[in-house]
Protein backbone atom coordinates (compact mmCIF):
# COMPACT_ATOMS: atom_id res chain seq x y z
CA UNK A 1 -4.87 22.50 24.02
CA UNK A 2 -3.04 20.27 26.43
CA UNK A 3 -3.37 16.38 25.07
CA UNK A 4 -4.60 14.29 28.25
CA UNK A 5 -2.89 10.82 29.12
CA UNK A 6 -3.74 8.79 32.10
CA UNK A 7 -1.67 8.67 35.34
CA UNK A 8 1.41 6.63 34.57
CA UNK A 9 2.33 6.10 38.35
CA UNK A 10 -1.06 3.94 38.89
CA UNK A 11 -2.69 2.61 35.99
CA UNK A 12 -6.11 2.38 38.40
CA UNK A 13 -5.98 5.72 38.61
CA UNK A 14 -8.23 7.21 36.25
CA UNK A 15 -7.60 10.87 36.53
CA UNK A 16 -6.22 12.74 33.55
CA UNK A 17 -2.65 14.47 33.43
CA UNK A 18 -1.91 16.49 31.04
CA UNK A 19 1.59 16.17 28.58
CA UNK A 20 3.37 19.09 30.59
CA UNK A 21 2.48 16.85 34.09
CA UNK A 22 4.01 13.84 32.58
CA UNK A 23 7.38 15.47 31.28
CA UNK A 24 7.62 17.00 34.64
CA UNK A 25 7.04 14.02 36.71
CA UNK A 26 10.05 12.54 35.56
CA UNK A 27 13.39 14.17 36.70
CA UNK A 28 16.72 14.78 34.37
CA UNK A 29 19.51 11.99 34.24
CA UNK A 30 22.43 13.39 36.01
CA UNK A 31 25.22 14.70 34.00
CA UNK A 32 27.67 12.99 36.44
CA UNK A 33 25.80 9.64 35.25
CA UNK A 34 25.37 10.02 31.66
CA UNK A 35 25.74 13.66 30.35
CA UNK A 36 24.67 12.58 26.64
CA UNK A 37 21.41 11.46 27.92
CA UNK A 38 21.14 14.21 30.24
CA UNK A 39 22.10 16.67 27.33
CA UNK A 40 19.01 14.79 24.83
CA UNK A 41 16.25 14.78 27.36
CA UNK A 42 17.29 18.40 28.98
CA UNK A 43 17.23 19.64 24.66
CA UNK A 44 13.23 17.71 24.34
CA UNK A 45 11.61 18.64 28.25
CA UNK A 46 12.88 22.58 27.94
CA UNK A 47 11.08 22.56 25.48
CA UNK A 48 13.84 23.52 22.98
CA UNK A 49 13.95 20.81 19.95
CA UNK A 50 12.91 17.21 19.22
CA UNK A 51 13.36 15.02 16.15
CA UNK A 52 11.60 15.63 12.97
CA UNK A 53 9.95 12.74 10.68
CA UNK A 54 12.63 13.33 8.59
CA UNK A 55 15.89 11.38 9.62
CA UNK A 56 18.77 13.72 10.97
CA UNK A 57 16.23 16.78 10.82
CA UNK A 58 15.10 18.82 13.58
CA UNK A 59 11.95 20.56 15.08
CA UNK A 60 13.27 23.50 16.44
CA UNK A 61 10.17 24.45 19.07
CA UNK A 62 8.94 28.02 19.86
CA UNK A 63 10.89 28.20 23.50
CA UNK A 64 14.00 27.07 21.07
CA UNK A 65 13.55 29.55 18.95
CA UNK A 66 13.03 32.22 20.52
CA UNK A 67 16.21 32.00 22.18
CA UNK A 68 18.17 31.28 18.65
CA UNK A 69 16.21 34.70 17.42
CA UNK A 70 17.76 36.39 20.55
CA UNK A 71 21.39 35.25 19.05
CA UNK A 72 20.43 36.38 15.63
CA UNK A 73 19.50 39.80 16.52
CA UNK A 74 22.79 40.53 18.79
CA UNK A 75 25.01 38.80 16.35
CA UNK A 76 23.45 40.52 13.28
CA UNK A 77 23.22 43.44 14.99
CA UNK A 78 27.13 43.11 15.40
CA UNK A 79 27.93 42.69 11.70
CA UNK A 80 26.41 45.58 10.49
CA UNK A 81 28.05 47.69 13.46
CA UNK A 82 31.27 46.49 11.13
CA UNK A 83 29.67 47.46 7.99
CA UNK A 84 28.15 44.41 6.47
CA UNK A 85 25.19 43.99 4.90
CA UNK A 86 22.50 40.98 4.67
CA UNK A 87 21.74 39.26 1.24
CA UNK A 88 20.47 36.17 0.16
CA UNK A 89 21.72 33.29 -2.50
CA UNK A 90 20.00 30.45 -3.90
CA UNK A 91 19.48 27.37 -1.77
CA UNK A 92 20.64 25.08 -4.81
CA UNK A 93 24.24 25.23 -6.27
CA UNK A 94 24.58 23.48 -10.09
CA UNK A 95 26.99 20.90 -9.25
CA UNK A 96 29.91 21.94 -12.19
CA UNK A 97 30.35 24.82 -9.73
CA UNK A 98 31.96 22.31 -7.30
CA UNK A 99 34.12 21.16 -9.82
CA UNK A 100 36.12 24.76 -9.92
CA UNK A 101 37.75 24.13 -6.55
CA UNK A 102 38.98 20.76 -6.21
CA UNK A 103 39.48 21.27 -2.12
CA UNK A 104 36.58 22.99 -1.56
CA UNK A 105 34.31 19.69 -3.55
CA UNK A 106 36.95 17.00 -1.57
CA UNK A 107 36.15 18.61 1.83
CA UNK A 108 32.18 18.30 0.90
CA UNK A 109 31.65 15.19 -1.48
CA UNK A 110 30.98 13.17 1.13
CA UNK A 111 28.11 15.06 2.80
CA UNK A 112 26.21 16.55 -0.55
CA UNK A 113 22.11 16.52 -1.22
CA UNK A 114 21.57 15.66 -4.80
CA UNK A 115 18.88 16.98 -6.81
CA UNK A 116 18.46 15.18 -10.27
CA UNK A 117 14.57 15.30 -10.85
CA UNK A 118 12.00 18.06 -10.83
CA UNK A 119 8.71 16.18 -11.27
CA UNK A 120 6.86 13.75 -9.86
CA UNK A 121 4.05 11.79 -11.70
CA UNK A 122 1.42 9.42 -9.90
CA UNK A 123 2.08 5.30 -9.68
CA UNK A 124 0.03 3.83 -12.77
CA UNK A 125 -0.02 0.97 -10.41
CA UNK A 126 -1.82 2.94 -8.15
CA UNK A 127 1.25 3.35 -5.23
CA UNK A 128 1.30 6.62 -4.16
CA UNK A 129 3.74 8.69 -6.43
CA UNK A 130 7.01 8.21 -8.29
CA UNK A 131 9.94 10.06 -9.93
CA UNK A 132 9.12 10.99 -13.22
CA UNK A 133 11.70 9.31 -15.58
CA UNK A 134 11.14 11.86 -17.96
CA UNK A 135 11.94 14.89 -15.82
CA UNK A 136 15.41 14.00 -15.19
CA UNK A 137 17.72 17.80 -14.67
CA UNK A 138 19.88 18.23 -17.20
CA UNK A 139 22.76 18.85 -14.26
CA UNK A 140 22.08 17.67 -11.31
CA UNK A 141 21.87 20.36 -8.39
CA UNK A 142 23.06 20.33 -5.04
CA UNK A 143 21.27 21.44 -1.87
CA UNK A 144 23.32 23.93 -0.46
CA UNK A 145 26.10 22.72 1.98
CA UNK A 146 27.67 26.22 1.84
CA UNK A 147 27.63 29.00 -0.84
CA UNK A 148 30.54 29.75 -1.32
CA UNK A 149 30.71 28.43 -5.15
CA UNK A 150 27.28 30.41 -6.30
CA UNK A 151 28.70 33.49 -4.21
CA UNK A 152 31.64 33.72 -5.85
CA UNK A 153 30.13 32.98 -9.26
CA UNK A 154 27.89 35.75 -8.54
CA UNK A 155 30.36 38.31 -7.58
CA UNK A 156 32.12 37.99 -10.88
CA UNK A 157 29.36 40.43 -12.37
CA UNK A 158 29.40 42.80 -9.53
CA UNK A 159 33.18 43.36 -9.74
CA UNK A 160 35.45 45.06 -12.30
CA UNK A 161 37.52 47.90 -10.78
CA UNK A 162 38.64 48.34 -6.95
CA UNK A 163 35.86 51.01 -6.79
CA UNK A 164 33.22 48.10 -6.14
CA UNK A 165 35.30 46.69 -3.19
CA UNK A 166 35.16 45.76 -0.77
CA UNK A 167 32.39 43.55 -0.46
CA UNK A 168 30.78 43.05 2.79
CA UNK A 169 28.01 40.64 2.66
CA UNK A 170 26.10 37.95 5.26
CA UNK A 171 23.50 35.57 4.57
CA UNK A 172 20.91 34.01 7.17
CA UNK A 173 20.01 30.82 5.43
CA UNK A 174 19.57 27.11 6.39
CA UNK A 175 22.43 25.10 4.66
CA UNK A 176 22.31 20.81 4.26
CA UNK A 177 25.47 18.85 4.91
CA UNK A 178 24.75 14.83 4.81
CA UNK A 179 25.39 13.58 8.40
CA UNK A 180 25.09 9.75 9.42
CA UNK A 181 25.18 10.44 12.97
CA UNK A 182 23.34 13.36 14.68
CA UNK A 183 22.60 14.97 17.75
CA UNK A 184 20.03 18.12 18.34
CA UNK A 185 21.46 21.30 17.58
CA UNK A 186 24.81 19.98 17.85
CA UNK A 187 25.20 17.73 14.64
CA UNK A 188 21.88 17.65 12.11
CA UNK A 189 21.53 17.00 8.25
CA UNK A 190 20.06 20.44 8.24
CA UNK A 191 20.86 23.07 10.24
CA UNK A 192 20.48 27.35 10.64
CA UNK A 193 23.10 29.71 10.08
CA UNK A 194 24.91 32.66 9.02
CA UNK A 195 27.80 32.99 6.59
CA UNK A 196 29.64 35.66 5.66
CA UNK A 197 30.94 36.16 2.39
CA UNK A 198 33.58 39.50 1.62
CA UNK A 199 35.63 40.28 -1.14
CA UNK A 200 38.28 42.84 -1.35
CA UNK A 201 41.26 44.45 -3.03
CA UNK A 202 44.05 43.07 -0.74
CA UNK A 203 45.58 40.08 0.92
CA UNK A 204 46.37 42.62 3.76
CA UNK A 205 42.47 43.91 3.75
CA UNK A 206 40.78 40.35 3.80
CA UNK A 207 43.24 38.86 6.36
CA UNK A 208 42.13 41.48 8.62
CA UNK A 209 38.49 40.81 7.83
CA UNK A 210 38.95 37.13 8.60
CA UNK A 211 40.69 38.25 11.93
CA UNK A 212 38.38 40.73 13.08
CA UNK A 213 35.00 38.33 11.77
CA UNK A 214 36.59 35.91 14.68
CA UNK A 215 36.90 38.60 17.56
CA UNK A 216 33.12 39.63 16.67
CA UNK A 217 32.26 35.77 17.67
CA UNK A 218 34.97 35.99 20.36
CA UNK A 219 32.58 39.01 21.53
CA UNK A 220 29.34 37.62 21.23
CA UNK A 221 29.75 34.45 22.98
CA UNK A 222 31.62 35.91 26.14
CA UNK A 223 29.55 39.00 26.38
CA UNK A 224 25.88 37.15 25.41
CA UNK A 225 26.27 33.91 25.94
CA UNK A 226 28.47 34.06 28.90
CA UNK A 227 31.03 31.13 27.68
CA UNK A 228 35.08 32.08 27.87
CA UNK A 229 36.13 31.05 24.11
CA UNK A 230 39.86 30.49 22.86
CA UNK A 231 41.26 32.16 19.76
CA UNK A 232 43.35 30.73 17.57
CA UNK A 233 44.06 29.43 14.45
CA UNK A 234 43.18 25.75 12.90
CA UNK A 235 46.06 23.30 11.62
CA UNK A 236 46.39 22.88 8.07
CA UNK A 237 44.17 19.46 8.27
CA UNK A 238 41.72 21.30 9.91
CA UNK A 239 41.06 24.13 7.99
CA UNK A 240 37.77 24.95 5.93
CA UNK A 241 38.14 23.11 2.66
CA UNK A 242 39.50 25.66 0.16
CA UNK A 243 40.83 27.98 2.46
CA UNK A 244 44.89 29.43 3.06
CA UNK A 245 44.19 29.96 6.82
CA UNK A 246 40.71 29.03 9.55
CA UNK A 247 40.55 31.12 12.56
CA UNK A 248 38.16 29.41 15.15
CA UNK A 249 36.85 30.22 18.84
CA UNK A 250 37.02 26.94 20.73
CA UNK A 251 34.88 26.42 23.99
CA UNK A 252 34.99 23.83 26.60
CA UNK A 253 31.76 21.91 27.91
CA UNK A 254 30.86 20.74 30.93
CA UNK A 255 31.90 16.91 30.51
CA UNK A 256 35.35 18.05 29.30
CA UNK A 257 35.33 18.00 25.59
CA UNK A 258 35.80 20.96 23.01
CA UNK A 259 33.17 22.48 20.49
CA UNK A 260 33.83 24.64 17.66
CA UNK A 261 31.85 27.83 18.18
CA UNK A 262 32.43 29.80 15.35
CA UNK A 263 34.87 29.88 12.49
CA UNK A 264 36.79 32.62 10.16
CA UNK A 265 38.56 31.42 6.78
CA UNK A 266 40.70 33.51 4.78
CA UNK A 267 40.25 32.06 1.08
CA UNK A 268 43.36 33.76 -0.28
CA UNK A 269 42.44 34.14 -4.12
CA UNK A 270 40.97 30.61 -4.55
CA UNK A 271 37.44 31.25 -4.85
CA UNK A 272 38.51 34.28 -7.58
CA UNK A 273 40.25 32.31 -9.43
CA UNK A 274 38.06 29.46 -9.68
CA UNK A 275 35.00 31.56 -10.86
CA UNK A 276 37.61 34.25 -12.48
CA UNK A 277 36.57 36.95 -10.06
CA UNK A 278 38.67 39.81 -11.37
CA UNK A 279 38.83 43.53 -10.94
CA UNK A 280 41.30 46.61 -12.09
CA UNK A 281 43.01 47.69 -9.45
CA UNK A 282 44.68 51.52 -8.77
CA UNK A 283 47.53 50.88 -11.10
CA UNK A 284 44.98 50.24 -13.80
CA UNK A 285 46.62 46.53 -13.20
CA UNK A 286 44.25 43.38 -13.73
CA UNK A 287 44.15 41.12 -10.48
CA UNK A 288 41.92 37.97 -8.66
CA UNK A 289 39.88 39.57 -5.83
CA UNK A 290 40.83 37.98 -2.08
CA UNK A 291 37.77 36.52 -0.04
CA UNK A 292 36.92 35.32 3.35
CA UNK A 293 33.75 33.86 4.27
CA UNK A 294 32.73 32.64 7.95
CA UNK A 295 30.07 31.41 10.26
CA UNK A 296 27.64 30.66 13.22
CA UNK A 297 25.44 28.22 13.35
CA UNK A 298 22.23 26.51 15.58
CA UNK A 299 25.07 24.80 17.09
CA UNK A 300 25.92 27.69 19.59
CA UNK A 301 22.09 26.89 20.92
CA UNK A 302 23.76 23.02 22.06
CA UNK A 303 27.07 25.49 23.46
CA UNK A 304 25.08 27.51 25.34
CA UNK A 305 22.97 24.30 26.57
CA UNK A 306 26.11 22.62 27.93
CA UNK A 307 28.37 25.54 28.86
CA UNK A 308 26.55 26.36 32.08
CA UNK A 309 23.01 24.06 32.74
CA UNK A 310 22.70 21.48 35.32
CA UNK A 311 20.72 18.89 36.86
CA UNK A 312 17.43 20.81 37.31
CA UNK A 313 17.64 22.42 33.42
CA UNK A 314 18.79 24.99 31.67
CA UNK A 315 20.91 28.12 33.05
CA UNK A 316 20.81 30.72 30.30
CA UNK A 317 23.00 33.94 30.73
CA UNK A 318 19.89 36.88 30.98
CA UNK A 319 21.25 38.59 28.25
CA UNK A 320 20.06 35.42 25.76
CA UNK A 321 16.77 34.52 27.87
CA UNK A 322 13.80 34.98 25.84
CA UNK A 323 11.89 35.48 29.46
CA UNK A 324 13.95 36.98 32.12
CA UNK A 325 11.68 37.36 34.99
CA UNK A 326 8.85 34.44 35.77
CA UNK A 327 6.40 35.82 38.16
CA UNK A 328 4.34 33.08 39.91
CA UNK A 329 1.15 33.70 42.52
CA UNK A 330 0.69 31.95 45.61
CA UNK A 331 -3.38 31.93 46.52
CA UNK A 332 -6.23 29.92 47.27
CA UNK A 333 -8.85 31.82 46.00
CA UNK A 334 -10.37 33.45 43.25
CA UNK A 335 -10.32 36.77 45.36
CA UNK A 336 -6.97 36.42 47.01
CA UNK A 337 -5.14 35.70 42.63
CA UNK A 338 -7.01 39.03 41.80
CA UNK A 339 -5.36 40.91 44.63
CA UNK A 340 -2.03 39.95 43.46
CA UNK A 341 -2.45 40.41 39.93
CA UNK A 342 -3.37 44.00 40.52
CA UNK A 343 -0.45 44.56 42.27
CA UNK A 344 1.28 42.18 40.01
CA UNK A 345 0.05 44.43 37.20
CA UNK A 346 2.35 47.65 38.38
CA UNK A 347 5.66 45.31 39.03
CA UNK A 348 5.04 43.77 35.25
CA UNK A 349 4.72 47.53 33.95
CA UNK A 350 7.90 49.02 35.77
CA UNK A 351 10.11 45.64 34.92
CA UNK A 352 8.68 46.46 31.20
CA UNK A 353 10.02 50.06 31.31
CA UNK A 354 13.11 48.87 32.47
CA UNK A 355 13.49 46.72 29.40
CA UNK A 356 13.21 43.57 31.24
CA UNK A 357 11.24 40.73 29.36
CA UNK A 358 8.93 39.37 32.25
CA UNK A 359 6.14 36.59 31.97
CA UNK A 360 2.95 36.52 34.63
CA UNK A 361 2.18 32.81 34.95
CA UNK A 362 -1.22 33.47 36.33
CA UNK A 363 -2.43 29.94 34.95
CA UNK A 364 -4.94 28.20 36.74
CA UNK A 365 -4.44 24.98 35.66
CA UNK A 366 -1.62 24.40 37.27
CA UNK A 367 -0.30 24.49 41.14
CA UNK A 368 2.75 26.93 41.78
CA UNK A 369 5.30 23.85 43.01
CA UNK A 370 5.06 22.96 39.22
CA UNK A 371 5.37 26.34 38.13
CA UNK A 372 8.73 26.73 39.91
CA UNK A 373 9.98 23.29 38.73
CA UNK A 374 8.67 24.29 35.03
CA UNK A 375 10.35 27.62 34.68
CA UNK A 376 13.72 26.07 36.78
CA UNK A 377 14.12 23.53 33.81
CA UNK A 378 13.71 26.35 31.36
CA UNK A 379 16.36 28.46 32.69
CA UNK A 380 14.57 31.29 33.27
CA UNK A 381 17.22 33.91 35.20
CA UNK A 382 15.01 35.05 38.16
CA UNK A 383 11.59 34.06 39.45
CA UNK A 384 9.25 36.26 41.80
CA UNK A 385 6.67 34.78 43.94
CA UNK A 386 3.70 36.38 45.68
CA UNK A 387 1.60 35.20 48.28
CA UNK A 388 -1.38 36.60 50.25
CA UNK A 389 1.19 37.18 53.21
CA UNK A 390 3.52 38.84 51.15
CA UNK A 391 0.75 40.80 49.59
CA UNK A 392 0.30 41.54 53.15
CA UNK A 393 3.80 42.71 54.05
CA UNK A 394 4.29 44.72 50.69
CA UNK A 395 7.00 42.31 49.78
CA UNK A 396 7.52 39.37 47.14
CA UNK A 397 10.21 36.61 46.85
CA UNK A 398 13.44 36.81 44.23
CA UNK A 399 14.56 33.36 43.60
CA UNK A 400 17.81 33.35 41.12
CA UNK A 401 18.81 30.39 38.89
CA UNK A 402 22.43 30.55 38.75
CA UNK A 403 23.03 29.85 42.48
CA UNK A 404 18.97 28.82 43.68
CA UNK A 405 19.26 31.76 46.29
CA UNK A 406 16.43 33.49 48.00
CA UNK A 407 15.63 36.68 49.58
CA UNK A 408 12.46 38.56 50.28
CA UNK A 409 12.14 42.21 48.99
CA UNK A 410 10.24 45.12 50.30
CA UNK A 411 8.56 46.48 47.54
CA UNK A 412 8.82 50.00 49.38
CA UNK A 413 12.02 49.79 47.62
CA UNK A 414 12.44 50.06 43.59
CA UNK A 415 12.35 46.37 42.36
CA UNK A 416 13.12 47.22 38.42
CA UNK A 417 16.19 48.64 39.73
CA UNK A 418 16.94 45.61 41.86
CA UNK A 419 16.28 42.98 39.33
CA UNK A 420 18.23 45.17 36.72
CA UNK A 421 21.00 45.27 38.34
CA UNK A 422 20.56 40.95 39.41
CA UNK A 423 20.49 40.34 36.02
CA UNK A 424 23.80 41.89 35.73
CA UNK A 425 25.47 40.13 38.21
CA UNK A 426 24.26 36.83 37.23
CA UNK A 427 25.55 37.51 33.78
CA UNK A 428 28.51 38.11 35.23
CA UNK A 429 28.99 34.99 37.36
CA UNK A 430 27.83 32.40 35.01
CA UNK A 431 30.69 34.04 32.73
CA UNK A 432 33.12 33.61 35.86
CA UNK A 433 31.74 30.16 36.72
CA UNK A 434 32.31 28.89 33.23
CA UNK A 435 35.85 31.06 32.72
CA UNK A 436 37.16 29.12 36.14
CA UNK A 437 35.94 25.75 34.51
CA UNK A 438 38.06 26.34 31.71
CA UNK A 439 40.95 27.77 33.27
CA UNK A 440 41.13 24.90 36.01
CA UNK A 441 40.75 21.66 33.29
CA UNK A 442 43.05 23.66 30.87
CA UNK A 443 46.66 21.51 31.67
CA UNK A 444 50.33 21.67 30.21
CA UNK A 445 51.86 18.98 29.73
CA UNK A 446 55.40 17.50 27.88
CA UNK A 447 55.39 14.00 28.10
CA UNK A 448 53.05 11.50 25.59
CA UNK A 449 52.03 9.31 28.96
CA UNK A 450 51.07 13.05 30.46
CA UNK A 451 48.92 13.42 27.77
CA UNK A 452 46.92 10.28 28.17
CA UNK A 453 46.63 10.36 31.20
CA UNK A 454 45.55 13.70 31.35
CA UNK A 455 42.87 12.86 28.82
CA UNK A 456 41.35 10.02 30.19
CA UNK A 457 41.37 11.15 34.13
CA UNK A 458 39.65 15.04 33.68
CA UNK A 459 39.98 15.55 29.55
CA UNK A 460 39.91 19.28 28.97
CA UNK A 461 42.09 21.34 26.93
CA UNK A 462 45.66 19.77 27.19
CA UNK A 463 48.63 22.55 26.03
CA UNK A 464 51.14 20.13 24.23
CA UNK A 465 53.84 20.97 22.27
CA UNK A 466 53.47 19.71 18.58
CA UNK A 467 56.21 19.01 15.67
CA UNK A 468 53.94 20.80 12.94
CA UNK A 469 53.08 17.27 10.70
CA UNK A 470 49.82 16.32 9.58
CA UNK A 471 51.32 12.82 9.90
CA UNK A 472 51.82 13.12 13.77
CA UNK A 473 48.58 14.83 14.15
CA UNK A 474 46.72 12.06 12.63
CA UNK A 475 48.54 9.82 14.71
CA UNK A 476 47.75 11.22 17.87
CA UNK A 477 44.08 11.17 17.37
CA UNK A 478 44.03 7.83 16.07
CA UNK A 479 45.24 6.57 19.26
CA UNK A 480 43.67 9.07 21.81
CA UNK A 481 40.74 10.72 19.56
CA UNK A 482 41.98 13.47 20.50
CA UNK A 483 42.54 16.72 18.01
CA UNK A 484 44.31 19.92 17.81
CA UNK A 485 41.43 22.41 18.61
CA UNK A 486 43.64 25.24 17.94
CA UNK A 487 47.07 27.60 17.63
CA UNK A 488 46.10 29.73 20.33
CA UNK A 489 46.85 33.36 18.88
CA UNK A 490 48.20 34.55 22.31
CA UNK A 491 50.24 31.27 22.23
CA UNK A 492 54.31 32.26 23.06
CA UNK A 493 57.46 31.25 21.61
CA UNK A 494 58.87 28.47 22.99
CA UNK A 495 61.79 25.89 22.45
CA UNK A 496 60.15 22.18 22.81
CA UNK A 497 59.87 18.70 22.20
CA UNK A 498 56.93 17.31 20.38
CA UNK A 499 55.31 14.67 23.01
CA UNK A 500 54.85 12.33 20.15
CA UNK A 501 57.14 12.32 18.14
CA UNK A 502 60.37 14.32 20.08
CA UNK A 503 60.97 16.54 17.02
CA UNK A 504 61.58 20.63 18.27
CA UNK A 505 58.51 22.62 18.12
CA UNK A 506 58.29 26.54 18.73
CA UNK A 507 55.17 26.51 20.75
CA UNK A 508 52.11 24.79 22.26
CA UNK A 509 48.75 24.11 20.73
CA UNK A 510 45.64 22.88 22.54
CA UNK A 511 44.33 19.29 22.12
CA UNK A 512 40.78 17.78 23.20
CA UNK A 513 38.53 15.28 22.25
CA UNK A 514 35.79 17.25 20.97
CA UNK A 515 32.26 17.14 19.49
């Protein structure tokens, strides 16, 4: 049931609007104008997420989710194509197992849920409840921020010779990480994902594992969600705490700045040694098992958001839309809706065959101007429109939401096929749209005052050549806030000057300020 408010335009007025009416009244900010704002209020009217009672935490809405779900079946679907298999691990981690790795525990100290009671008792002064004093855990235990320390102690009882290798496991789980400032889907306390988690006889076997877990996100985001992604590897200071080597996909936004879309560590024998994961290989020799692990989280939903929407709502790639055909009647009367639904009724059933997800928005309660500017901010891929004329003429309007173009189509014709093959191309051109974006604010340059400048006027990737030092690196984003994204893995040899620090450097690595 809709909540009712009155009119907010005239406070005389006493009709009744519903919740919808009054989050549509209002139009988005403009990204040109403020694209944070315009990112926040575009995340709460599409219906997507909005803030939770509990600080940092999200609500992630049914609309939301349902697009999220989408991503979880095509990605999972992916992993077990390569072999894996899902399990799941407990949600709190004793906290001596972050003492085995001393990078792993540095890299996450800072952001760590501590659990160090399991009771509560009621307030003898009557105030609600309190922490039992008495109920204290003998060690504390901390909310998962990733599993990699249970995993690993875990796998120490399912290995002992290279017959039990490799192992090829994924986890859907929600994980907690401690954040002071957050944004939705893009930066919350807690937050959904998937990690990986493999073990295996070789160095050789699990750096391949790492590299192919990264071209399976390279996949997924430029054939589903329709964003170009760089490869590449992350700079020692970047890297996943406890990890030899990160492999990332790095996408641009809209306003110019970088997000991490997905991320591939190989662990090297860390992780084995740390929980003494050891198994008997085909010599009969004892050795440490070699792990990767890697992820996706709810933070592709806030890449996919601000890859390719605008200033009437979302644009989502048809292969990711939970509803990919709206259909929305035109009438005036009772007699003249049940005429098109009937006919309505056969295009809903042959769009169905087709595979096609498709929505009949035959409510009442609202007029079909709203309708259009409802299912516009929602991103749905292609609406249809019939009115008694049309009805009439045998035909019905295609509206697209990639480019807002219009065409009537005589349904003499075969409209599954039509809007099957639409779908398609608009697939295809958001992709190109958003691969042209990145290509055109991706820039070389060689000189420091290039850089800035470059930064400041149209941000974007910048292609700089770097000297290799953690000290420059630090440097550079302390004065521009600006980090190294990435070693682009198709990045060539080349003899160069560092643009900080003049020092020789082999070849270029992409900066941006990022989120």
């Amino acid at each position: 049931m809709n909540h009712l408010y009155l009119c907010e335009t005239n406070p005389r007025c006493e009709k009744q609007v519903s919740y919808q009416e009054v989050k549509m009244s209002k139009g988005l900010p403009k990204r040109s104008e403020d694209y944070s704002l315009w990112y926040n209020e575009l995340v709460k009217r599409a219906d997507l997420a909005e803030n939770s009672p509990v600080r940092g935490c999200m609500v992630i809405k049914p609309y939301g989710y349902s697009i999220w779900e989408k991503m979880q079946a095509e990605i999972d679907r992916m992993f077990k194509e390569t072999g894996h298999t899902n399990a799941y691990f407990p949600l709190f981690i004793p906290k001596s197992f972050f003492s085995k790795e001393a990078d792993h525990v540095e890299g996450f100290a800072k952001e760590c849920a501590v659990v160090t009671h399991y009771r509560l008792k009621n307030d003898p002064d009557g105030n609600g409840v309190v922490i039992d004093p008495d109920a204290k855990l003998e060690e504390e235990l901390i909310v998962r921020p990733t599993s990699e320390t249970v995993i690993w102690s875990t796998y120490k009882n399912w290995v002992q010779s290279y017959r039990d290798l490799p192992i090829l496991v994924n986890q859907w789980a929600n994980v907690v990480r401690w954040e002071m400032r957050t944004r939705l889907f893009l930066r919350t306390t807690e937050f959904l994902w998937q990690e990986g988690h493999t073990a295996h006889a070789t160095k050789n076997e699990a750096v391949a594992e790492s590299i192919q877990m990264m071209h399976v996100y390279a996949q997924f985001a430029e054939e589903f969600m329709a964003m170009p992604v760089i490869r590449g590897i992350k700079s020692e200071s970047e890297r996943f705490a406890g990890a030899l080597e990160t492999y990332c996909i790095e996408a641009l936004m809209q306003d110019g700045k970088a997000l991490q879309a997905g991320t591939s560590h190989f662990l090297g024998q860390n992780f084995a040694k740390a929980f003494d994961v050891k198994f008997t290989n085909k010599e009969g020799k004892l050795d440490f098992v070699w792990g990767t692990s890697w992820g996706v989280s709810t933070r592709l939903m806030g890449a996919l958001i601000m890859a390719h929407s605008d200033d009437q709502g979302l644009v989502l790639p048809p292969k990711l839309a939970p509803i990919q055909v709206v259909i929305v009647p035109i009438y005036k009367s009772e007699e003249q809706l049940a005429e098109i639904s009937e006919k309505v009724n056969g295009i809903v059933k042959a769009l169905r065959a087709e595979g096609i997800t498709v929505k009949f928005d035959d409510r009442d309660t609202y007029k079909p101007g709203f309708k259009f500017a409802e299912w516009e901010l929602k991103g749905v891929p292609v609406r249809l429109s019939m009115g008694p004329r049309d009805l009439e003429n045998n035909s019905i309007e295609i509206a697209r939401r990639d480019t807002g173009e219009k065409e009537f189509f005589n349904l003499e014709s075969d409209l599954a096929q039509k809007i099957s093959g639409l779908l398609d191309e608009m697939q295809t051109n958001i992709y190109n749209k958003a691969l042209s974006f990145t290509e055109t604010n991706t820039t070389s340059v060689d000189t420091y005052d290039e850089f800035k400048k470059v930064l400041d006027d149209q941000g974007g990737f910048v292609s700089a050549h770097w000297d290799g030092t953690a000290e420059t690196e630090d440097k550079i984003k302390e004065e521009t806030k600006a980090t190294i994204r990435c070693i682009p893995l198709d990045a060539k040899e080349e003899e160069g000057q560092c643009i900080y620090s003049g020092k020789p450097s082999s070849k270029r690595v992409l900066f941006a300020r990022a989120y």
